[in-house]
C-alpha atoms as a PDB file:
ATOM      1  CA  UNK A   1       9.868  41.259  43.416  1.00  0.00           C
ATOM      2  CA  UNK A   2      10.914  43.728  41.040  1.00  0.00           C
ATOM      3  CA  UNK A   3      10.924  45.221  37.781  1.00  0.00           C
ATOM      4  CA  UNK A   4      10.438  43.774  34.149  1.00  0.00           C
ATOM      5  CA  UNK A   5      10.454  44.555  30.908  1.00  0.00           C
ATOM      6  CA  UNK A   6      10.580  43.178  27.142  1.00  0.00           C
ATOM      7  CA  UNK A   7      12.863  45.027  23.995  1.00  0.00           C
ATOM      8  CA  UNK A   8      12.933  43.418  20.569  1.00  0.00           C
ATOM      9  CA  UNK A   9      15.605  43.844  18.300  1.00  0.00           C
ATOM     10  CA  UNK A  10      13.371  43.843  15.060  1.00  0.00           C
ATOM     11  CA  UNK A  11      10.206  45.015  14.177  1.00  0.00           C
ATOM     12  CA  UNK A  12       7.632  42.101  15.641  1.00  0.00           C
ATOM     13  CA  UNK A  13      10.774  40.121  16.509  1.00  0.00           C
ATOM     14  CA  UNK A  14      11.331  37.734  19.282  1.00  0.00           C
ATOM     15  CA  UNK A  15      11.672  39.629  23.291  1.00  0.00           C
ATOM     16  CA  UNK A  16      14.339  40.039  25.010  1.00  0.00           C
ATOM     17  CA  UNK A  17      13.114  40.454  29.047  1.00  0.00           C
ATOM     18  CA  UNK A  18      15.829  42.791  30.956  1.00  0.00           C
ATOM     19  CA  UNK A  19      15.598  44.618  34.631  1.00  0.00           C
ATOM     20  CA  UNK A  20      15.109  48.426  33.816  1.00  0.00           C
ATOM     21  CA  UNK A  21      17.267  49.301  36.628  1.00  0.00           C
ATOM     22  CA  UNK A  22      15.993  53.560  37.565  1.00  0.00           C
ATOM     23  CA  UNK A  23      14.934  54.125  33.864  1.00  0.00           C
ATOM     24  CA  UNK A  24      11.081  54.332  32.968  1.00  0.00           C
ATOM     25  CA  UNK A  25      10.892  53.951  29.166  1.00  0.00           C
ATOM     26  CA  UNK A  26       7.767  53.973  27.533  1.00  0.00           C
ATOM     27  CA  UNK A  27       6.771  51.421  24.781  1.00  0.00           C
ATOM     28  CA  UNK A  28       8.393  52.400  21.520  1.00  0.00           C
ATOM     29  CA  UNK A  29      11.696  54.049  22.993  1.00  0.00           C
ATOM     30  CA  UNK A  30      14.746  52.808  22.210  1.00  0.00           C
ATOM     31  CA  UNK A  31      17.121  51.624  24.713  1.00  0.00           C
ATOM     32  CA  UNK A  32      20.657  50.135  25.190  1.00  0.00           C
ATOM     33  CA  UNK A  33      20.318  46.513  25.609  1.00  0.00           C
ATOM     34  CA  UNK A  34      23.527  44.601  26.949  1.00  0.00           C
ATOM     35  CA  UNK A  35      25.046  41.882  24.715  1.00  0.00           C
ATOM     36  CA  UNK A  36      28.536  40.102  24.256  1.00  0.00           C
ATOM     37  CA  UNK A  37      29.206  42.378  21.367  1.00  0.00           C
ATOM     38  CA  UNK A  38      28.518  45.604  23.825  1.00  0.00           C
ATOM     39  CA  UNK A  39      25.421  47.583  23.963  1.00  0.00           C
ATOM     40  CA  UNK A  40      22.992  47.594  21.154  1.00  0.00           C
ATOM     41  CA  UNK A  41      19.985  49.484  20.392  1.00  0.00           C
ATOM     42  CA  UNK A  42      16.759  47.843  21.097  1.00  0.00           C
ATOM     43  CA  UNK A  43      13.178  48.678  21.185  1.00  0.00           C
ATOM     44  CA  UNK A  44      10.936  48.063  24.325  1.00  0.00           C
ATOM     45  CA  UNK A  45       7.662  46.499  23.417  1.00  0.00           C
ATOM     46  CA  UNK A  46       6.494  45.835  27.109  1.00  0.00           C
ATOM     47  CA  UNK A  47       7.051  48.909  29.419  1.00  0.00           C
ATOM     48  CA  UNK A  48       8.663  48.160  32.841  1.00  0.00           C
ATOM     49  CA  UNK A  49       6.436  46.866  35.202  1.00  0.00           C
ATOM     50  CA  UNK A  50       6.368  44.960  38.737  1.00  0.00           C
ATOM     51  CA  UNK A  51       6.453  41.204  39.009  1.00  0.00           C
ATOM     52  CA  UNK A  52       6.126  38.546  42.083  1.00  0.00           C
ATOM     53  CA  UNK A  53       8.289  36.173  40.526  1.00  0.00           C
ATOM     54  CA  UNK A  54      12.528  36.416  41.088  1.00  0.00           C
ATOM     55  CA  UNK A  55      13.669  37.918  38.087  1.00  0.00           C
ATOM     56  CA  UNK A  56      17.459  37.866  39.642  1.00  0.00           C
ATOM     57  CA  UNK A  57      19.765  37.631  36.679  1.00  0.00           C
ATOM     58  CA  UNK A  58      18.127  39.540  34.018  1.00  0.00           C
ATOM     59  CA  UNK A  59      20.157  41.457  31.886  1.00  0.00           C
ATOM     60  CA  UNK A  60      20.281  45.737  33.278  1.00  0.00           C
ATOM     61  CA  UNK A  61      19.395  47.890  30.620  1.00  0.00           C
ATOM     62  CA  UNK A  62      22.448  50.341  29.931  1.00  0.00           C
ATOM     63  CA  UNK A  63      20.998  53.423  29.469  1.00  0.00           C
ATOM     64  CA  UNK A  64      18.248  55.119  26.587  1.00  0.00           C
ATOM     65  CA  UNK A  65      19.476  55.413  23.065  1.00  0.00           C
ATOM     66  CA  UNK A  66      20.993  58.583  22.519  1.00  0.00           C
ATOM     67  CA  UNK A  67      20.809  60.214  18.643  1.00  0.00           C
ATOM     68  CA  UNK A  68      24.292  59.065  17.226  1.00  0.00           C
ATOM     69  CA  UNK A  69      23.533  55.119  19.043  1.00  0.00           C
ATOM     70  CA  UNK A  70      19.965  55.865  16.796  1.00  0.00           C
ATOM     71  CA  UNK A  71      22.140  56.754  13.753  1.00  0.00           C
ATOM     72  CA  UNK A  72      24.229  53.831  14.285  1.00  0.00           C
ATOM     73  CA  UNK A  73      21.317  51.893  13.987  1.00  0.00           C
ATOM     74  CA  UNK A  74      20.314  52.925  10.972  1.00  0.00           C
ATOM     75  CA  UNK A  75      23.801  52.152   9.186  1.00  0.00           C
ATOM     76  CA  UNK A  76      23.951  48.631  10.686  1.00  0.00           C
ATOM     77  CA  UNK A  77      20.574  48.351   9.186  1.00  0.00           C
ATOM     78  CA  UNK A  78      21.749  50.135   5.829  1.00  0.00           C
ATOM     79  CA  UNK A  79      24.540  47.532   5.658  1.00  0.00           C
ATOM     80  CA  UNK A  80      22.346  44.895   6.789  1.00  0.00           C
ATOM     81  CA  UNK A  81      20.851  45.611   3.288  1.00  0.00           C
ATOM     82  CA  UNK A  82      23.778  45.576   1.108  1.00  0.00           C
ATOM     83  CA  UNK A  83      25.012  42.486   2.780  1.00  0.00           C
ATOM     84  CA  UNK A  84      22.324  40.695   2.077  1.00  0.00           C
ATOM     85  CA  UNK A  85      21.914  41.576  -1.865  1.00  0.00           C
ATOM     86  CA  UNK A  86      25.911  40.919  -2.134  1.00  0.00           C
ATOM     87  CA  UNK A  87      25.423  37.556  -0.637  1.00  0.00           C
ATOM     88  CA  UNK A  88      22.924  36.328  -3.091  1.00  0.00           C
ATOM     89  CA  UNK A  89      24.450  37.362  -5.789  1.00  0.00           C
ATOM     90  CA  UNK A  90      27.645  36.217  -5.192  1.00  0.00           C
ATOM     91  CA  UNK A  91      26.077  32.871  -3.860  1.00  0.00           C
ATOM     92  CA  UNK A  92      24.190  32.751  -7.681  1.00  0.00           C
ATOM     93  CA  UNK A  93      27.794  33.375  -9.328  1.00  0.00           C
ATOM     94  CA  UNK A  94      29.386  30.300  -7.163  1.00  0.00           C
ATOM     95  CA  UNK A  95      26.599  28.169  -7.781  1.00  0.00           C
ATOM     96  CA  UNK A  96      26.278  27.271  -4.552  1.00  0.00           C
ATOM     97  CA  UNK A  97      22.950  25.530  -2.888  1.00  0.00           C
ATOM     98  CA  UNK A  98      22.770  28.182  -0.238  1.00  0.00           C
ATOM     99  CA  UNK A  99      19.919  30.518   1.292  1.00  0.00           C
ATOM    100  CA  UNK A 100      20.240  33.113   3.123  1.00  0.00           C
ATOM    101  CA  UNK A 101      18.282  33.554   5.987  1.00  0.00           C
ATOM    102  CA  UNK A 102      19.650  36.549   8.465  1.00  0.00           C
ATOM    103  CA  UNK A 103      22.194  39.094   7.963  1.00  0.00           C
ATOM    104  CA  UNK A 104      24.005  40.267  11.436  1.00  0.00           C
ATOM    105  CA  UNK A 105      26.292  43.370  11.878  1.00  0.00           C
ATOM    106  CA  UNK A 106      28.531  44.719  14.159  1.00  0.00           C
ATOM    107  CA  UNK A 107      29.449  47.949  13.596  1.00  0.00           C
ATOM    108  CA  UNK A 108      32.264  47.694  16.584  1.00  0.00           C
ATOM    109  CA  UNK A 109      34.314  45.296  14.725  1.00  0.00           C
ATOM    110  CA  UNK A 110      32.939  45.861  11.321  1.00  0.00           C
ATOM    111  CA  UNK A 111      31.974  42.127  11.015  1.00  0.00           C
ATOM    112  CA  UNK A 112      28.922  40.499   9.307  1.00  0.00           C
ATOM    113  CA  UNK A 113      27.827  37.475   9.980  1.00  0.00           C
ATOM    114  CA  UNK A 114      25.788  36.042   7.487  1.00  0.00           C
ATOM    115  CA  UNK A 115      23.119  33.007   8.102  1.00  0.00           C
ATOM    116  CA  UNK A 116      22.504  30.813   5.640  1.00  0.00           C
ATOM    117  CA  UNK A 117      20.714  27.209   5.374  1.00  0.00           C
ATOM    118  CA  UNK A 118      21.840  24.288   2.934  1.00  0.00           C
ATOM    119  CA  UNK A 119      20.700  20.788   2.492  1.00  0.00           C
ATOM    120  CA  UNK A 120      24.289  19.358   3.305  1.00  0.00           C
ATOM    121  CA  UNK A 121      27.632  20.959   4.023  1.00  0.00           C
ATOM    122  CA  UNK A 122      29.068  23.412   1.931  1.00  0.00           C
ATOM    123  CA  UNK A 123      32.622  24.383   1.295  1.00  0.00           C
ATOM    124  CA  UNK A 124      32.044  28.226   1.286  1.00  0.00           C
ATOM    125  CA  UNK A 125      36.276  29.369   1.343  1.00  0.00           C
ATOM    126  CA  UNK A 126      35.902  30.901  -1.941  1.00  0.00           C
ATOM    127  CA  UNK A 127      32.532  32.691  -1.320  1.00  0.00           C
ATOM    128  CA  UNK A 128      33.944  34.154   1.968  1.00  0.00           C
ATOM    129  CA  UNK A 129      36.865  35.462   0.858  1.00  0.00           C
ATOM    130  CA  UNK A 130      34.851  37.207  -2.002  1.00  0.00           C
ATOM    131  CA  UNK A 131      32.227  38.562   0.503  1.00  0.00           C
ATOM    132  CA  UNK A 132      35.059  39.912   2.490  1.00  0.00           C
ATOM    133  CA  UNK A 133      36.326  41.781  -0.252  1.00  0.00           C
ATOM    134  CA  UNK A 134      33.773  43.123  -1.635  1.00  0.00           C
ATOM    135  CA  UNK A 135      32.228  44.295   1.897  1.00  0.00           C
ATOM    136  CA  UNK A 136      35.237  45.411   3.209  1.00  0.00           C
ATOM    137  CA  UNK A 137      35.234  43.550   6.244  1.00  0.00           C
ATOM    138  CA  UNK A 138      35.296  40.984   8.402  1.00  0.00           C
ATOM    139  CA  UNK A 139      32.539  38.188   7.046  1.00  0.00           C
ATOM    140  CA  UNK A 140      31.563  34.875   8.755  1.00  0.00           C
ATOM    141  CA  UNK A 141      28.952  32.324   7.614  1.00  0.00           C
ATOM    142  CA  UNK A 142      27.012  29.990   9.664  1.00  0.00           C
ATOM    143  CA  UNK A 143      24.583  27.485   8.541  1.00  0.00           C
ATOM    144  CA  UNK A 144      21.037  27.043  10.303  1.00  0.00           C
ATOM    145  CA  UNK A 145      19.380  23.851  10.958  1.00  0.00           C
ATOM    146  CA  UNK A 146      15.475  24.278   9.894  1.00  0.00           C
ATOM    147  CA  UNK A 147      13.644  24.924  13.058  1.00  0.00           C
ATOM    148  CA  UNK A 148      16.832  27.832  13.559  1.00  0.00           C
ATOM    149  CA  UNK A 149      15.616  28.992   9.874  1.00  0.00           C
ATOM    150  CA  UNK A 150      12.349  29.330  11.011  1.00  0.00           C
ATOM    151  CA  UNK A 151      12.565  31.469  14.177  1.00  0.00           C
ATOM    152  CA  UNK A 152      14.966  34.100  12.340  1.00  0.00           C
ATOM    153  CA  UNK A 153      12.692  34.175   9.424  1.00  0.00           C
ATOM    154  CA  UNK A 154       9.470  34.163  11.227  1.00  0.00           C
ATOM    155  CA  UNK A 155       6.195  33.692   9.718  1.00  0.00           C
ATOM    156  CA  UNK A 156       2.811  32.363  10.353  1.00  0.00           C
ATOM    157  CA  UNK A 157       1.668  28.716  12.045  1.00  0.00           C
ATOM    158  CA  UNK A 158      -1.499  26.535  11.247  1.00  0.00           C
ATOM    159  CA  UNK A 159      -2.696  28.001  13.969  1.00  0.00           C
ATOM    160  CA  UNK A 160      -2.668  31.498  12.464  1.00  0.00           C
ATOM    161  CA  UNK A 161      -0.340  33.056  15.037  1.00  0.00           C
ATOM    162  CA  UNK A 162       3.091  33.780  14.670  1.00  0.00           C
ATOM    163  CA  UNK A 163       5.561  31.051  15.010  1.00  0.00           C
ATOM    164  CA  UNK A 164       6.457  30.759  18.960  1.00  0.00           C
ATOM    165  CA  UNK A 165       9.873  29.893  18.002  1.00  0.00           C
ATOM    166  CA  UNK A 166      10.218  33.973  16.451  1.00  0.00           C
ATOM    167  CA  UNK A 167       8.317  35.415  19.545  1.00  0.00           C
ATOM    168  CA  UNK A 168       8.584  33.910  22.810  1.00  0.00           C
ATOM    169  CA  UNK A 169      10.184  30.597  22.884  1.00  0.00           C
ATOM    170  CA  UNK A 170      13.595  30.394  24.111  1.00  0.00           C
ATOM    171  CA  UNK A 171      14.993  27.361  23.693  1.00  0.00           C
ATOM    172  CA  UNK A 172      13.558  24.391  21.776  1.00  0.00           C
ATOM    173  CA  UNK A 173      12.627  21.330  23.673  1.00  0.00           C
ATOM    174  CA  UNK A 174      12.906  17.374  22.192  1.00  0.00           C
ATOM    175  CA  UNK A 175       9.158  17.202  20.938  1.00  0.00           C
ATOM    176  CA  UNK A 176       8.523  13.323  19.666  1.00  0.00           C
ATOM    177  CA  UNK A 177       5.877  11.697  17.102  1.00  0.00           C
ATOM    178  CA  UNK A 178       4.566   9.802  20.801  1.00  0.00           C
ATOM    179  CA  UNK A 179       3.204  13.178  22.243  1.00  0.00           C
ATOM    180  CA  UNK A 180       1.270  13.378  18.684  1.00  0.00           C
ATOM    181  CA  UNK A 181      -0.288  10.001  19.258  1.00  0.00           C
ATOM    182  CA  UNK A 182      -0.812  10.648  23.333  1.00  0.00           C
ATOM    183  CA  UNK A 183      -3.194  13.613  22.231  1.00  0.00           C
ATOM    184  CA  UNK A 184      -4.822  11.166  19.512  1.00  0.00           C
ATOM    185  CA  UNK A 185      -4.063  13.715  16.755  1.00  0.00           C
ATOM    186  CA  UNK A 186      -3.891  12.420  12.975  1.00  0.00           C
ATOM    187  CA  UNK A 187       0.037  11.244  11.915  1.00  0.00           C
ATOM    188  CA  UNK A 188      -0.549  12.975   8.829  1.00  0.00           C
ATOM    189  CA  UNK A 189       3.064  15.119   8.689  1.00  0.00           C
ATOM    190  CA  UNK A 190       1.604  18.103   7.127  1.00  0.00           C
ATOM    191  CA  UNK A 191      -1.205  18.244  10.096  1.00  0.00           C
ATOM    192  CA  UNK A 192       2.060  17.568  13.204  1.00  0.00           C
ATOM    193  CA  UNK A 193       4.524  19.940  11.227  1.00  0.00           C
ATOM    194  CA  UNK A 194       5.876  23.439  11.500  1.00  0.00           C
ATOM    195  CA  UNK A 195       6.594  25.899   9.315  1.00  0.00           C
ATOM    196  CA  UNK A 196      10.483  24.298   9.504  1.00  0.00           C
ATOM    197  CA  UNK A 197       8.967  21.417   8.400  1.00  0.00           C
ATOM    198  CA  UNK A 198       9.539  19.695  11.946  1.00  0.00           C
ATOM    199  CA  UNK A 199       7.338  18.414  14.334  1.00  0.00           C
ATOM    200  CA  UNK A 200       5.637  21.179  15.972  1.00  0.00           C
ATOM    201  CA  UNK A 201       6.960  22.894  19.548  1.00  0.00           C
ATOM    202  CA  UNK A 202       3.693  23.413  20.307  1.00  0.00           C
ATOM    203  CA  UNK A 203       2.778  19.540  20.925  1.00  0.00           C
ATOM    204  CA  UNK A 204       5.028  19.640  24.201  1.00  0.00           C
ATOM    205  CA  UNK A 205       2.466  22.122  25.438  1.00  0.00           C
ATOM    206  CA  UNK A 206      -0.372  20.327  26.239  1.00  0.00           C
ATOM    207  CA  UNK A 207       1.280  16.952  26.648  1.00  0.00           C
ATOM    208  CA  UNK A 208       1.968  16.410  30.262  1.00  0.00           C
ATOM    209  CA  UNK A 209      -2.174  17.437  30.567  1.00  0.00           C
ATOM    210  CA  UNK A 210      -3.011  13.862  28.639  1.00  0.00           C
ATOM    211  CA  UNK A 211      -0.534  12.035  30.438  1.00  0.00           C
ATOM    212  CA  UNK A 212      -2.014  13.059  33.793  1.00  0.00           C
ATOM    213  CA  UNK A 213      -5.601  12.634  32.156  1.00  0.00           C
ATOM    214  CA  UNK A 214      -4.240   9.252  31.026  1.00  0.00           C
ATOM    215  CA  UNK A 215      -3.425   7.839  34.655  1.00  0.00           C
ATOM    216  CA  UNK A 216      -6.446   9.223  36.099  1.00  0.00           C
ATOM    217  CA  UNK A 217      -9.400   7.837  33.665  1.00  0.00           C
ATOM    218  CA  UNK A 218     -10.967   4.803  32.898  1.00  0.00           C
ATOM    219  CA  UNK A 219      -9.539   3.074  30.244  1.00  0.00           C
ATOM    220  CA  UNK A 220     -11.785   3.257  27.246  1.00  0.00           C
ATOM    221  CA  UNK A 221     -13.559   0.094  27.180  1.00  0.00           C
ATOM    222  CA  UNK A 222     -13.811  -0.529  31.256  1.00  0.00           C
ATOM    223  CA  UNK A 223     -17.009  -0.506  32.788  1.00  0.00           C
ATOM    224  CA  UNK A 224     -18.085   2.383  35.316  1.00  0.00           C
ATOM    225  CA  UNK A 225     -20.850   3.322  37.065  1.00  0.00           C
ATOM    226  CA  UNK A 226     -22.267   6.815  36.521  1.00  0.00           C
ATOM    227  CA  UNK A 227     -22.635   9.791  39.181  1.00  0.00           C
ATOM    228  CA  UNK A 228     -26.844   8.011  39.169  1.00  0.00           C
ATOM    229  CA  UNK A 229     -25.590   4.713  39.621  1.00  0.00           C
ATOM    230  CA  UNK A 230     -26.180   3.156  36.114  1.00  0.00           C
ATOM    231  CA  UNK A 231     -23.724   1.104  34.434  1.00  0.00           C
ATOM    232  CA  UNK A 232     -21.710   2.483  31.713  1.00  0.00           C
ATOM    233  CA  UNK A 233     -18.701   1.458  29.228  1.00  0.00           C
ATOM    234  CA  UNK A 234     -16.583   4.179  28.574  1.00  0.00           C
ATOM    235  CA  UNK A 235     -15.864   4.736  24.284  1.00  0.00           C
ATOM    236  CA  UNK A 236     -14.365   7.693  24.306  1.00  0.00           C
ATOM    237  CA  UNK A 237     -12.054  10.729  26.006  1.00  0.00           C
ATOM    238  CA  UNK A 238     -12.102  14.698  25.867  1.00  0.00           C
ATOM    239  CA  UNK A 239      -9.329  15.963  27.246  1.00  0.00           C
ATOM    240  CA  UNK A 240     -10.038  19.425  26.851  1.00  0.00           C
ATOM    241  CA  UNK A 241     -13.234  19.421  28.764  1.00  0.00           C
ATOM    242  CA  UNK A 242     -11.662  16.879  31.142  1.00  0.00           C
ATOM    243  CA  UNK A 243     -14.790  14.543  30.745  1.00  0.00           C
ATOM    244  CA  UNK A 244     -15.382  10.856  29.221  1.00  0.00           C
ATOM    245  CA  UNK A 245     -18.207   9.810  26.597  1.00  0.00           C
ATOM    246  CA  UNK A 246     -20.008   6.494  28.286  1.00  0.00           C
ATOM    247  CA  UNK A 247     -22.368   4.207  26.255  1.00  0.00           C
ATOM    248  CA  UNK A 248     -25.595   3.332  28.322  1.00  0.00           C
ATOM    249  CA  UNK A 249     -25.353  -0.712  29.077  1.00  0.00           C
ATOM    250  CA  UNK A 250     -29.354  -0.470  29.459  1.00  0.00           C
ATOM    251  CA  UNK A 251     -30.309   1.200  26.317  1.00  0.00           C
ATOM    252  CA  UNK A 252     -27.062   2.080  24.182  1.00  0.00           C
ATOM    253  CA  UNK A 253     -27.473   5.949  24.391  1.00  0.00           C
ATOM    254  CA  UNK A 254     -24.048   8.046  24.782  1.00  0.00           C
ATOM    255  CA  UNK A 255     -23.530  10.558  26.858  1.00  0.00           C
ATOM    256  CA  UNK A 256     -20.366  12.921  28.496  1.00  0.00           C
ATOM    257  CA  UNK A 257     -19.699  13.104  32.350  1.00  0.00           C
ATOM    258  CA  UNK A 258     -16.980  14.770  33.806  1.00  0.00           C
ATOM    259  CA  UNK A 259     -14.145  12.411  34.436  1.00  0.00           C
ATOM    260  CA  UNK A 260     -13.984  12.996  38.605  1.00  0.00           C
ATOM    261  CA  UNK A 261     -17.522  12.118  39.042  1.00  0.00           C
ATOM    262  CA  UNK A 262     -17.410   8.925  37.140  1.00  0.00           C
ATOM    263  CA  UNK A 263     -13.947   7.814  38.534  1.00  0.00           C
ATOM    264  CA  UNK A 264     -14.358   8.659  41.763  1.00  0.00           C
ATOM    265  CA  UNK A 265     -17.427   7.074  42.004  1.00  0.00           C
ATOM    266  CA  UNK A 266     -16.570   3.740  40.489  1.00  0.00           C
ATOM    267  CA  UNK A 267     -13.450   3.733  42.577  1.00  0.00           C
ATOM    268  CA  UNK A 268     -14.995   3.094  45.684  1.00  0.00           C
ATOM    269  CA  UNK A 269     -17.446   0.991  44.281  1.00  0.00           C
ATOM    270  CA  UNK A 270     -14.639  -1.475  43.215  1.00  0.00           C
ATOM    271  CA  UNK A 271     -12.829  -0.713  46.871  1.00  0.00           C
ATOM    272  CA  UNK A 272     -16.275  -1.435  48.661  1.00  0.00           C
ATOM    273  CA  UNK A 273     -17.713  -4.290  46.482  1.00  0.00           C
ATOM    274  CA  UNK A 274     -14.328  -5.609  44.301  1.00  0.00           C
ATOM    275  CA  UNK A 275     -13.682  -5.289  40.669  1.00  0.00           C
ATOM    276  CA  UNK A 276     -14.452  -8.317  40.105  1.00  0.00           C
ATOM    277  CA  UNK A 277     -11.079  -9.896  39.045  1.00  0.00           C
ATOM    278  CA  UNK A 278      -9.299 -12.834  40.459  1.00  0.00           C
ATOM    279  CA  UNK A 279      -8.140 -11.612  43.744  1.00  0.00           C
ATOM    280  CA  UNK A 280     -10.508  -8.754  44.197  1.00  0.00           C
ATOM    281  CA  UNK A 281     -12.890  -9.334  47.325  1.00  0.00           C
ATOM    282  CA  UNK A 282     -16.084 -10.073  46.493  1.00  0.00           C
ATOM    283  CA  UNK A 283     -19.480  -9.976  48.693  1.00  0.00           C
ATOM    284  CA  UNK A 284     -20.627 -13.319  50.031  1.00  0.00           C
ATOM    285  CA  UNK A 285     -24.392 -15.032  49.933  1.00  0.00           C
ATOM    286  CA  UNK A 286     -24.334 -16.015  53.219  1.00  0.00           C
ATOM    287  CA  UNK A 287     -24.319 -12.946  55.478  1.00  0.00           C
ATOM    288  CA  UNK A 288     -22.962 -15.772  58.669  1.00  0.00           C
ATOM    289  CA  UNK A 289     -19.985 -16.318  56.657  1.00  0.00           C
ATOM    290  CA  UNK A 290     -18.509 -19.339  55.252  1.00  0.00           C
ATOM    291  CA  UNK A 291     -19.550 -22.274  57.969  1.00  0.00           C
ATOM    292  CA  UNK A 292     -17.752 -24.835  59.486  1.00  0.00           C
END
């Protein structure tokens, strides 16, 4: 056990979870958050509390922001500004097919690192050594792939919730068009795709649920017998509601039962009487056995 809490380094920007060590700081103070570039000032959004779960390795907050760490702040941020309206306009004069998407400052080393994206590589020499002169510092560019775009950006999903990737989502896992087809969603790419224009994170999330409905229910098309004993084909799944829709043998009607009562039930009526299939034991005429 121990304690937790979440900072963000930009209004509504992705969290940051650190160990508040002895301090208590309420939601909206600022705070000194560790980093490889030294302490910066950060915002907590998610006061400290107590968690079960071993949080060993979590970043130790350094201490509250004092004024002159808030002024500091507020000049990154100022240069932030005039980084960014430099870099388009010098990337207009170059004619260059950049965008910029992030501006970064440290004011420790007075370097800028500027994120941009590009359809293809781009010999950018001449456009660094003109930022560099004109901001009077250090300058570095790095180019974004899309779904990187996206979480510095932010914005809003088809879902109408922020993008994960610029909120909680740490690391971006392999997501393929199969996990699209597992859940039987349409392969339409502007219905599976992000805001990057990628396939979306969020189809990992529910994906190992249909493969572990998958290897559990009936097959559509197999023949069960409902939780009354009637025979049924099965047409259709809902994973959601963890339940299959079975069409009537007797009369044709449809109708939803919950997948463990109509698998578990048809189970050991195959173990008891035999599916049926070559191989499968089957229940003789002659109670005395074959003779002879």
């Amino acid at each position: 056990m121990g304690m937790i809490c979440a900072v963000t380094f930009t209004d509504k920007g992705r969290l940051y979870y650190a160990d508040p060590g002895p301090l208590t700081p309420s939601v909206g103070d600022y705070v000194l958050y560790p980093t490889l570039e030294g302490p910066e000032v950060a915002q907590v959004m998610w006061a400290p509390q107590w968690t079960s779960e071993d949080i060993g390795g979590l970043p130790v907050l350094d201490g509250m922001a004092s004024p002159a760490d808030l002024e500091a702040l507020a000049a990154a941020r100022k240069k932030r500004a005039q980084a960014r309206v430099v870099a388009r306009r010098l990337i207009r004069e170059h004619g260059l097919p950049m965008k910029v998407a992030g501006i970064d400052h440290v004011p420790s080393a007075n370097r800028t690192v500027i994120y941009f994206s590009a359809p293809h590589r781009v010999d950018f020499r001449a456009l660094v050594r003109d930022l560099g002169s004109t901001l009077h510092g250090r300058v570095e560019l790095r180019q974004l792939s899309a779904r990187d775009e996206a979480r510095i950006i932010g914005g809003i999903g088809s879902c109408g919730r922020e993008l994960c990737c610029a909120t909680f989502l740490v690391d971006f896992e392999p997501v393929s068009v199969r996990m699209a087809k597992d859940q039987d969603l349409p392969l339409n790419p502007l219905r599976i795709s992000g805001a990057c224009g990628r396939l979306m994170c969020c189809l990992k999330y529910e994906h190992p649920l249909y493969q572990d409905f998958a290897e559990n229910a009936p097959a559509i098309g197999s023949c069960v017998s409902t939780p009354s004993g009637e025979e049924a084909t099965v047409v259709g799944h809902n994973v959601p509601s963890d339940s299959v829709v079975l069409r009537m043998n007797s009369d044709g009607s449809r109708t939803t039962c919950a997948m463990a009562s109509v698998c578990s039930s048809r189970k050991a009526h195959d173990q008891f009487y035999g599916d049926g299939t070559v191989g499968s034991a089957s229940v003789s005429a002659d109670p005395a056995g074959p003779s002879g």
